[in-house]
C-alpha atoms as a PDB file:
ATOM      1  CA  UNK A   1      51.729 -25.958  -0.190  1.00  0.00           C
ATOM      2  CA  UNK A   2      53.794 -24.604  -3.371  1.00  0.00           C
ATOM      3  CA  UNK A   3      57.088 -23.720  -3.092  1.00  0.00           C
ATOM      4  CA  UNK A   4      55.933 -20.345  -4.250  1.00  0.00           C
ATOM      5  CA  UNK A   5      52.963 -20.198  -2.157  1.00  0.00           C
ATOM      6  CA  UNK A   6      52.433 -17.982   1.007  1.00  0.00           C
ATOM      7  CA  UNK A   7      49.775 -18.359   3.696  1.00  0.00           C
ATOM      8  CA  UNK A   8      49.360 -16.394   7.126  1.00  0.00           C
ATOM      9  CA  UNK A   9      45.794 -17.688   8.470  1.00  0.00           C
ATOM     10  CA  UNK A  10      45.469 -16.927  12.268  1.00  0.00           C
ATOM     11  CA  UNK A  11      42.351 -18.381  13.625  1.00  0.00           C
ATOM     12  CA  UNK A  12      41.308 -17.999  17.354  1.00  0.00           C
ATOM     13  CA  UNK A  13      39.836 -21.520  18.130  1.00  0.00           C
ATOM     14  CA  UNK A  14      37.184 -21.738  21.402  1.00  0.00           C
ATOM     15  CA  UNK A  15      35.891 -24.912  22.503  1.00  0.00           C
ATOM     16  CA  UNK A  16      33.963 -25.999  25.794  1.00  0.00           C
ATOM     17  CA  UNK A  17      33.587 -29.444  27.803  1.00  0.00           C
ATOM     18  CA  UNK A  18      31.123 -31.928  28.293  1.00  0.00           C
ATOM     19  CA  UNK A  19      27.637 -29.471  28.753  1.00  0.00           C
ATOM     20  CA  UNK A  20      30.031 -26.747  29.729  1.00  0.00           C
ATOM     21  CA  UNK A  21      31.205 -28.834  32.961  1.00  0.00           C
ATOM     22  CA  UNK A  22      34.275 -27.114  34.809  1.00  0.00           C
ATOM     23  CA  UNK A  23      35.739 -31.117  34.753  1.00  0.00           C
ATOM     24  CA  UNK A  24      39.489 -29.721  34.305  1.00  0.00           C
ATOM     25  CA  UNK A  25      41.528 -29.705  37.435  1.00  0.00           C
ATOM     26  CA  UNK A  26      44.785 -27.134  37.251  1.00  0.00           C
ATOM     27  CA  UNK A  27      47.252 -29.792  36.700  1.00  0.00           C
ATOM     28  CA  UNK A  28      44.652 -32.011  33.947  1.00  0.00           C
ATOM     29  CA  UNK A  29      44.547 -28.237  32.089  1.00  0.00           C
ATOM     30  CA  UNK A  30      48.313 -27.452  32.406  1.00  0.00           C
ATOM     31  CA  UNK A  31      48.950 -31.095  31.521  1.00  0.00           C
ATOM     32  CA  UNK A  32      46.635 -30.859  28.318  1.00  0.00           C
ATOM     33  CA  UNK A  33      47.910 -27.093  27.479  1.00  0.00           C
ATOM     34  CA  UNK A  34      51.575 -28.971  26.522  1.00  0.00           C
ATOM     35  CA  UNK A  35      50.064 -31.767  24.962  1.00  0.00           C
ATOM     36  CA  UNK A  36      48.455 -29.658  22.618  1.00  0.00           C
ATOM     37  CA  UNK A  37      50.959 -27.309  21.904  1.00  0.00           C
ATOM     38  CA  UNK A  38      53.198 -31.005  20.943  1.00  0.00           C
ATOM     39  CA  UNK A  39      50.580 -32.156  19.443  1.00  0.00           C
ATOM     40  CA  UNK A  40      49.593 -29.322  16.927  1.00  0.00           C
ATOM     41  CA  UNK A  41      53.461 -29.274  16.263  1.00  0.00           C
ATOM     42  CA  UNK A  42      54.005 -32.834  15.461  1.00  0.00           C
ATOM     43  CA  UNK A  43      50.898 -31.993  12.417  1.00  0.00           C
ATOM     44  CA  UNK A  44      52.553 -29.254  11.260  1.00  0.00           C
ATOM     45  CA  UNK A  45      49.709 -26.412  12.994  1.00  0.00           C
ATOM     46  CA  UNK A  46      51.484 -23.581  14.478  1.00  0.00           C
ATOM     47  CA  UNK A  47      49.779 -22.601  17.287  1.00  0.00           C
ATOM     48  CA  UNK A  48      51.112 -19.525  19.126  1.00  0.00           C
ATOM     49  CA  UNK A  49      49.137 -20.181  22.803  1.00  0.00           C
ATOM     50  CA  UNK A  50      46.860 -21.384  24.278  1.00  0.00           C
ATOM     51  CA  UNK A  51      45.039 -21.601  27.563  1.00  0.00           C
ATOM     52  CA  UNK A  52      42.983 -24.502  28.959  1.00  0.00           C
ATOM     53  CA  UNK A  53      40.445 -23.474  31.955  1.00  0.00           C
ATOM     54  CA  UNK A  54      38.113 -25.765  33.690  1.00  0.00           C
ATOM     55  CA  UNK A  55      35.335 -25.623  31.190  1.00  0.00           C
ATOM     56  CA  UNK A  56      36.461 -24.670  28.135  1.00  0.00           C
ATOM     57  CA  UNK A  57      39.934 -24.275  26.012  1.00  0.00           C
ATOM     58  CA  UNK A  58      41.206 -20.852  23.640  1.00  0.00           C
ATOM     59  CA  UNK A  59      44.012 -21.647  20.908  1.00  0.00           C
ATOM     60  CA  UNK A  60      45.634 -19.304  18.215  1.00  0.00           C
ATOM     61  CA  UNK A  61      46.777 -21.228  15.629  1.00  0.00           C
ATOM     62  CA  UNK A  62      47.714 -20.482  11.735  1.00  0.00           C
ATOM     63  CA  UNK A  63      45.843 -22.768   9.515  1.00  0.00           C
ATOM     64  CA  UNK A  64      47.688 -24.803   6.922  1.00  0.00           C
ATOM     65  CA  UNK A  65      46.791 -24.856   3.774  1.00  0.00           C
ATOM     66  CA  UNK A  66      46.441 -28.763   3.513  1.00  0.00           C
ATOM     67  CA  UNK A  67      43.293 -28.474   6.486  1.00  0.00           C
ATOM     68  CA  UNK A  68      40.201 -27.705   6.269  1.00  0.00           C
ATOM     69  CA  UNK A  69      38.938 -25.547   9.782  1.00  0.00           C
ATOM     70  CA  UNK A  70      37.077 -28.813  10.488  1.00  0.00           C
ATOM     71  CA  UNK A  71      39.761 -31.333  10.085  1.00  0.00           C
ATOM     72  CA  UNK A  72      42.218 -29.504  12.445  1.00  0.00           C
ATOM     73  CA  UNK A  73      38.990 -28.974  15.211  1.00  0.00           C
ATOM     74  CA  UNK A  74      38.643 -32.797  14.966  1.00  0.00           C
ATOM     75  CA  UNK A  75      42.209 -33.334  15.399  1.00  0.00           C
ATOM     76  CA  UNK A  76      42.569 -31.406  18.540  1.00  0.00           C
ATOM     77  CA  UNK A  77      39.577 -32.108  20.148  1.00  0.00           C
ATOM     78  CA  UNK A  78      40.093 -35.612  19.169  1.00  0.00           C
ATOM     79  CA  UNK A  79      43.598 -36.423  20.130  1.00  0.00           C
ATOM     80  CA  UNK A  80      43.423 -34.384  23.437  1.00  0.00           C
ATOM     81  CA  UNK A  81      40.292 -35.917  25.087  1.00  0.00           C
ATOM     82  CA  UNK A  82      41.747 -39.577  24.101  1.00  0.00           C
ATOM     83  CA  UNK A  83      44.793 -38.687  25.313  1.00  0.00           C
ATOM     84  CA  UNK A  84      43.570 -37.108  28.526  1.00  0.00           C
ATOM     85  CA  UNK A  85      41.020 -40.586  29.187  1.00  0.00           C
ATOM     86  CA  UNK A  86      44.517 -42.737  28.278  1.00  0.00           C
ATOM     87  CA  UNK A  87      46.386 -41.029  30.602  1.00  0.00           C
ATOM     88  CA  UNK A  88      43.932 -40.813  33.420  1.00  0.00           C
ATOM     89  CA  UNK A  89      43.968 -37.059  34.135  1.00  0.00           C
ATOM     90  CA  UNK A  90      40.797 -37.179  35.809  1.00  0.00           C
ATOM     91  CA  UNK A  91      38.916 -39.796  38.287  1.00  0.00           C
ATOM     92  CA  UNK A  92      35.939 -40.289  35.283  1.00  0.00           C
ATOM     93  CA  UNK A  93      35.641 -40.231  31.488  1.00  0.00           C
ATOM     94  CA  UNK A  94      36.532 -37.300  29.964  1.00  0.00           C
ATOM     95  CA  UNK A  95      34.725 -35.311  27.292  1.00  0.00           C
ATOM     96  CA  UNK A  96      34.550 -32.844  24.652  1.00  0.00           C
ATOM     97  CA  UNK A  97      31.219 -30.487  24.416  1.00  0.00           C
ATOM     98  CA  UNK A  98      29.508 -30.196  20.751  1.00  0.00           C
ATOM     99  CA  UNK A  99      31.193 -27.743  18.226  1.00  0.00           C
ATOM    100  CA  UNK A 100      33.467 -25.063  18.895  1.00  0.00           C
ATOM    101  CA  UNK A 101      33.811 -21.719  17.735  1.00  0.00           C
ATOM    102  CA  UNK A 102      36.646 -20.123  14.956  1.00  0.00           C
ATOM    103  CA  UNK A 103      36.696 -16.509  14.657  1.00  0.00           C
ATOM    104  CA  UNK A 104      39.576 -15.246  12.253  1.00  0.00           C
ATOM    105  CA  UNK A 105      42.646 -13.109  13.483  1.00  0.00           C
ATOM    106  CA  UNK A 106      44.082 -10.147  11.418  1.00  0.00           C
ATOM    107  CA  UNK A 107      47.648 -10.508  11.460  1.00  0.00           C
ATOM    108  CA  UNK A 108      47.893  -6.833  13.310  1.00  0.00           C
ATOM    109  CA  UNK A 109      45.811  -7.886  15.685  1.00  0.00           C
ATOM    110  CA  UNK A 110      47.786 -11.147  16.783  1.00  0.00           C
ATOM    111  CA  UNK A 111      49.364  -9.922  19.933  1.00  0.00           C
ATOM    112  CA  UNK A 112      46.413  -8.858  21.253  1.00  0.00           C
ATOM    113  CA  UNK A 113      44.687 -11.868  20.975  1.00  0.00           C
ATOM    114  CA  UNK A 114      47.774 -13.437  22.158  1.00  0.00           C
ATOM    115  CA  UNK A 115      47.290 -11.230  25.425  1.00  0.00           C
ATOM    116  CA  UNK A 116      43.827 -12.177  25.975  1.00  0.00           C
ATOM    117  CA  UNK A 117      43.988 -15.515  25.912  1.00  0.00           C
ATOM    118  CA  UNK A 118      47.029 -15.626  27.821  1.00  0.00           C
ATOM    119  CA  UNK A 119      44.535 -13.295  31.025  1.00  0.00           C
ATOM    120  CA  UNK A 120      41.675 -16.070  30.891  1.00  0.00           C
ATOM    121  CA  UNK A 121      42.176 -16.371  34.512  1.00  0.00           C
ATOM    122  CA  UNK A 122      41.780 -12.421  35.121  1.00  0.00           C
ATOM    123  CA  UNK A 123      39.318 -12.489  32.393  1.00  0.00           C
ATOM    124  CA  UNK A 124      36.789 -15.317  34.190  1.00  0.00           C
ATOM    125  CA  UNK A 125      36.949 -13.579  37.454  1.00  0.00           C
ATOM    126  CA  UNK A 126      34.203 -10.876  35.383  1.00  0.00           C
ATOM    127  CA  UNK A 127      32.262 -13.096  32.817  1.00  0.00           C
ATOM    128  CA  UNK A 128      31.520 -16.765  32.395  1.00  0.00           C
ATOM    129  CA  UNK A 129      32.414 -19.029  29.765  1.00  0.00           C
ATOM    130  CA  UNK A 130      29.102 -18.659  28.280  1.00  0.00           C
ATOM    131  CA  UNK A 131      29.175 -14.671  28.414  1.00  0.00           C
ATOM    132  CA  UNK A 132      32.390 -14.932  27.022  1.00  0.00           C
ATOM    133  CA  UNK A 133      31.629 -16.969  23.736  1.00  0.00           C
ATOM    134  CA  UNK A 134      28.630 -14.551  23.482  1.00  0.00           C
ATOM    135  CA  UNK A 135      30.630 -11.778  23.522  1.00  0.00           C
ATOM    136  CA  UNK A 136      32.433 -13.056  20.443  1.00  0.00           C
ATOM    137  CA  UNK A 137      29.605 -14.520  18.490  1.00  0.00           C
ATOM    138  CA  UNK A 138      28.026 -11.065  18.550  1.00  0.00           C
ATOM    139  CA  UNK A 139      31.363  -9.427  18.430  1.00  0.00           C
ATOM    140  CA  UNK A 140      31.754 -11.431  14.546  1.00  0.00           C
ATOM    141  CA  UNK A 141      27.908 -10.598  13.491  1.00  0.00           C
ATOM    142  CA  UNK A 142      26.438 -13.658  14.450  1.00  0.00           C
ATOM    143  CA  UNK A 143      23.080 -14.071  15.861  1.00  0.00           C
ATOM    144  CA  UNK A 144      23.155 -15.958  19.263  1.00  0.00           C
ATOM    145  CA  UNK A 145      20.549 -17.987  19.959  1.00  0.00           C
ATOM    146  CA  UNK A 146      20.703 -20.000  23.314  1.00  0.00           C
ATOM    147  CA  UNK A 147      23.578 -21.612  24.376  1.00  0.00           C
ATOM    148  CA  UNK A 148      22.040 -25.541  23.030  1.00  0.00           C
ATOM    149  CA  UNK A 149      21.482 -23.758  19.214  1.00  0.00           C
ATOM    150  CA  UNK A 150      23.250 -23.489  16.101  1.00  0.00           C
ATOM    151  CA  UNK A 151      24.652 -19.868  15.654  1.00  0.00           C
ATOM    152  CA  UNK A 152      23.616 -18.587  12.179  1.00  0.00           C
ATOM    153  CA  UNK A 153      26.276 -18.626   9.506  1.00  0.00           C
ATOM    154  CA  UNK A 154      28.835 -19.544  11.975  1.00  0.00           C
ATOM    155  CA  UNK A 155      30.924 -22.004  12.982  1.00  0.00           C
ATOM    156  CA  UNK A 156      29.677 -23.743  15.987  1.00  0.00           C
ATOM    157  CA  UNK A 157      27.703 -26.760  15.465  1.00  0.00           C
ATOM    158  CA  UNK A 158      24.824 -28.095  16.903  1.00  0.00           C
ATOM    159  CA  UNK A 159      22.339 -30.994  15.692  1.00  0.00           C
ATOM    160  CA  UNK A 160      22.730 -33.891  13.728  1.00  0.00           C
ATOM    161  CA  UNK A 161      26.250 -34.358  11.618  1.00  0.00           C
ATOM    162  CA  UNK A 162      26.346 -34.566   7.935  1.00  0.00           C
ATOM    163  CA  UNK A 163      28.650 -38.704   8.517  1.00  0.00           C
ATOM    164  CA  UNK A 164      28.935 -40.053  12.256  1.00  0.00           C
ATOM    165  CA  UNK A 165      32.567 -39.717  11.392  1.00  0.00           C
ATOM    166  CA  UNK A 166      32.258 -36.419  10.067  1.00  0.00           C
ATOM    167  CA  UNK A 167      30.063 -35.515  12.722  1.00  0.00           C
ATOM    168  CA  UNK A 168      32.391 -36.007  15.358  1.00  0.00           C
ATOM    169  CA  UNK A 169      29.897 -39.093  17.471  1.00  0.00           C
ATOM    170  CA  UNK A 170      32.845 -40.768  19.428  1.00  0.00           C
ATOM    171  CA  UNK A 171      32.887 -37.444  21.632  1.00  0.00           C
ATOM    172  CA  UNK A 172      30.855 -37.581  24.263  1.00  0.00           C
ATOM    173  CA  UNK A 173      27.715 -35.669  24.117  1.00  0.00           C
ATOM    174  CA  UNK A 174      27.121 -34.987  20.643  1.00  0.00           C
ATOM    175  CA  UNK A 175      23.625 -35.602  19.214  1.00  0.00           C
ATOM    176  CA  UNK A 176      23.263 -38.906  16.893  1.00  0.00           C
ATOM    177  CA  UNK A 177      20.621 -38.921  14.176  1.00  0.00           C
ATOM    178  CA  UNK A 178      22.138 -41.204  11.912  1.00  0.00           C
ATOM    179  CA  UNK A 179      20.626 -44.759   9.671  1.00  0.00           C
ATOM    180  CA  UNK A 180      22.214 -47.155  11.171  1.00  0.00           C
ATOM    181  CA  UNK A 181      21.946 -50.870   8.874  1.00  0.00           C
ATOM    182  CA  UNK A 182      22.719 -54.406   9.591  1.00  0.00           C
ATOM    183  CA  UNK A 183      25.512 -54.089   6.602  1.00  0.00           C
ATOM    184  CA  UNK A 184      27.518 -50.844   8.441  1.00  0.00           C
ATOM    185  CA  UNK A 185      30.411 -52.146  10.510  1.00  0.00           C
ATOM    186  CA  UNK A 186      31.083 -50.505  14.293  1.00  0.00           C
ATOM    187  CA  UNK A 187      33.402 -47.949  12.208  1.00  0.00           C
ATOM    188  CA  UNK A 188      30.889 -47.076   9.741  1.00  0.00           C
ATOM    189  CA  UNK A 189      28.520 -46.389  12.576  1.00  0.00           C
ATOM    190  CA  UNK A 190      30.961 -43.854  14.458  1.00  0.00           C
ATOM    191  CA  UNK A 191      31.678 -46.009  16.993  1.00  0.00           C
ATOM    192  CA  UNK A 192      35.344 -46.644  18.514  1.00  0.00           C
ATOM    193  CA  UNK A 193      37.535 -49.733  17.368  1.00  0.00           C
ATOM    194  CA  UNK A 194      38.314 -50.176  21.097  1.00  0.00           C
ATOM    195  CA  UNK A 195      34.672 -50.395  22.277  1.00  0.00           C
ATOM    196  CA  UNK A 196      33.711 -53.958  23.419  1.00  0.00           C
ATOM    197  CA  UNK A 197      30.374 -53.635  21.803  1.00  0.00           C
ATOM    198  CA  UNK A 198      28.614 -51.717  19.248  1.00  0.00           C
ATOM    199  CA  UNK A 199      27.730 -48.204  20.638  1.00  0.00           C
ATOM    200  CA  UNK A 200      27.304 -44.612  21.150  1.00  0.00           C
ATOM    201  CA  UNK A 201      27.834 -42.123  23.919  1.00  0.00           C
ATOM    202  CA  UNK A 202      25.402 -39.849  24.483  1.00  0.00           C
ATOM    203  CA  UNK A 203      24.891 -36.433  26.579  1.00  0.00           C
ATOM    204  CA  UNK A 204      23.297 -38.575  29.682  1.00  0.00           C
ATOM    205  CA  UNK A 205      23.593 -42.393  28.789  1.00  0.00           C
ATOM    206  CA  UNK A 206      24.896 -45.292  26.886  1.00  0.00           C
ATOM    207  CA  UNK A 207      23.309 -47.200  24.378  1.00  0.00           C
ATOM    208  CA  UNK A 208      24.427 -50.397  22.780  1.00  0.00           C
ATOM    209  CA  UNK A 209      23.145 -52.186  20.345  1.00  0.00           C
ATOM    210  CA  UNK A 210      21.463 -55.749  21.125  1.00  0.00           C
ATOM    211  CA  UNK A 211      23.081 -58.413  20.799  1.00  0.00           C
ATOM    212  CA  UNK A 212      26.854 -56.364  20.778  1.00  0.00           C
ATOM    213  CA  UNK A 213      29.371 -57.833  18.120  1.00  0.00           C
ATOM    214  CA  UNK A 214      30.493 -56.750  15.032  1.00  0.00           C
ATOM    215  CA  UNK A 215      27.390 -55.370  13.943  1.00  0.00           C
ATOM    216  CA  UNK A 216      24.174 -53.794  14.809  1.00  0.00           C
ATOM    217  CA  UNK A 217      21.551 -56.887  15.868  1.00  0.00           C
ATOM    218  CA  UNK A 218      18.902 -54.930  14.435  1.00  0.00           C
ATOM    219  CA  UNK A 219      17.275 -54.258  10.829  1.00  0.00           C
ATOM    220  CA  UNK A 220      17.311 -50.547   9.398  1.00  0.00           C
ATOM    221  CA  UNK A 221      16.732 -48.109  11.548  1.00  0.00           C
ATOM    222  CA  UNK A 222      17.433 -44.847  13.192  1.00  0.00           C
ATOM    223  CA  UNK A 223      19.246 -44.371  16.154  1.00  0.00           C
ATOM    224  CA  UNK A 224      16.619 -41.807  17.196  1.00  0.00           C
ATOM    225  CA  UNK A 225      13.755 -44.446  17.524  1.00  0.00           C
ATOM    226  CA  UNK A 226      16.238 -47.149  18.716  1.00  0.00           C
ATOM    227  CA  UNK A 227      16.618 -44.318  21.830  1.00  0.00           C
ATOM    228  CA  UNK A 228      12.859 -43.985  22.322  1.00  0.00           C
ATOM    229  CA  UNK A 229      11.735 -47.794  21.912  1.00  0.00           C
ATOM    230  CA  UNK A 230      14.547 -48.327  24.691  1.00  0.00           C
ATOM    231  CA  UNK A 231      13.508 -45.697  27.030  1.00  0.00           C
END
């Protein structure tokens, strides 16, 4: 940012676990709660709290200028569900759920979101996670659907994404609908350098691609067949 540039951007950030999964045990969430608060800091995010529950995570943060809202989403949902698989927080793999939601802050209204997120606990013992985001999607003018479906002109995704990298695919769970060729390295396909063989996690399964190595075996396809001439 510009020497003579100002920017105040307070964002409320909510985002869930794998299929909304209560997988966080009390010292995985207070474990993760510090490692994001380093972790926004060491990328220059200022984030003011946050709270991690079972099933789900609240962060305020104030945007910098040089991120886009989906470049700091990937960041933190990226780096804290590697680090909490690297670190073995939990007896099984760890995941992410699809999207997330980002509902903006006034800056008058800081400390109160401060104060809410900071009562999850009291706030859980009347509404579930679900009834909660609802609350706030409706809350911001949004139209929610079901709990599986993209919220109109908002900012939780569903569905197929735009680039497997993009798209967020190395999180466990997400949807893939993507071409993958016999040209696209493992990287190109959205798949993790550290994977042994070519291939994607899914919601309820794992599918690699025949033959494993650098590359997919197989001629141009989509993933989406692959899935249903395998099943």
């Amino acid at each position: 940012m510009s020497l003579h540039s100002y920017s105040r951007v307070w964002l409320h950030a909510v985002w869930g676990t794998l299929e909304r999964r209560p997988l966080l045990t009390k010292p995985a969430a207070a474990r993760t709660s510090q490692y994001l608060h380093q972790y926004a800091s060491e990328k220059g995010i200022y984030m003011k709290i946050n709270y991690v529950n079972p099933d789900h995570v609240h962060v305020l943060v104030d945007l910098p200028t040089r991120l886009a809202i989906e470049e700091m989403m990937h960041l933190l949902k990226g780096a804290s569900s590697h680090w909490i698989n690297e670190n073995n927080l939990l007896p099984s793999k760890f995941g992410w759920g699809r999207g997330y939601g980002i509902f903006s802050v006034s800056h008058s209204g800081v400390e109160e979101v401060s104060r809410y997120i900071a009562q999850q606990e009291e706030h859980h013992r009347k509404r579930s996670f679900s009834e909660e985001l609802r609350m706030f999607v409706e809350r911001y003018g949004l139209k929610w659907h079901k709990e599986d479906e993209t919220v109109e002109n908002g900012s939780i995704r569903s569905g197929p994404p735009d680039h497997p990298m993009n798209g967020g695919v190395n999180e466990i769970g997400d949807e893939v609908h993507i071409t993958v060729t016999a040209s696209q390295t493992p990287l190109q396909w959205g798949v993790s350098k550290r994977a042994a063989t070519c291939r994607i996690q899914l919601r309820r399964f794992v599918v690699a691609a025949p033959g494993g190595g650098e590359e997919p075996a197989f001629e141009s396809s989509t993933v989406s067949r692959f899935l249903r001439a395998s099943a």
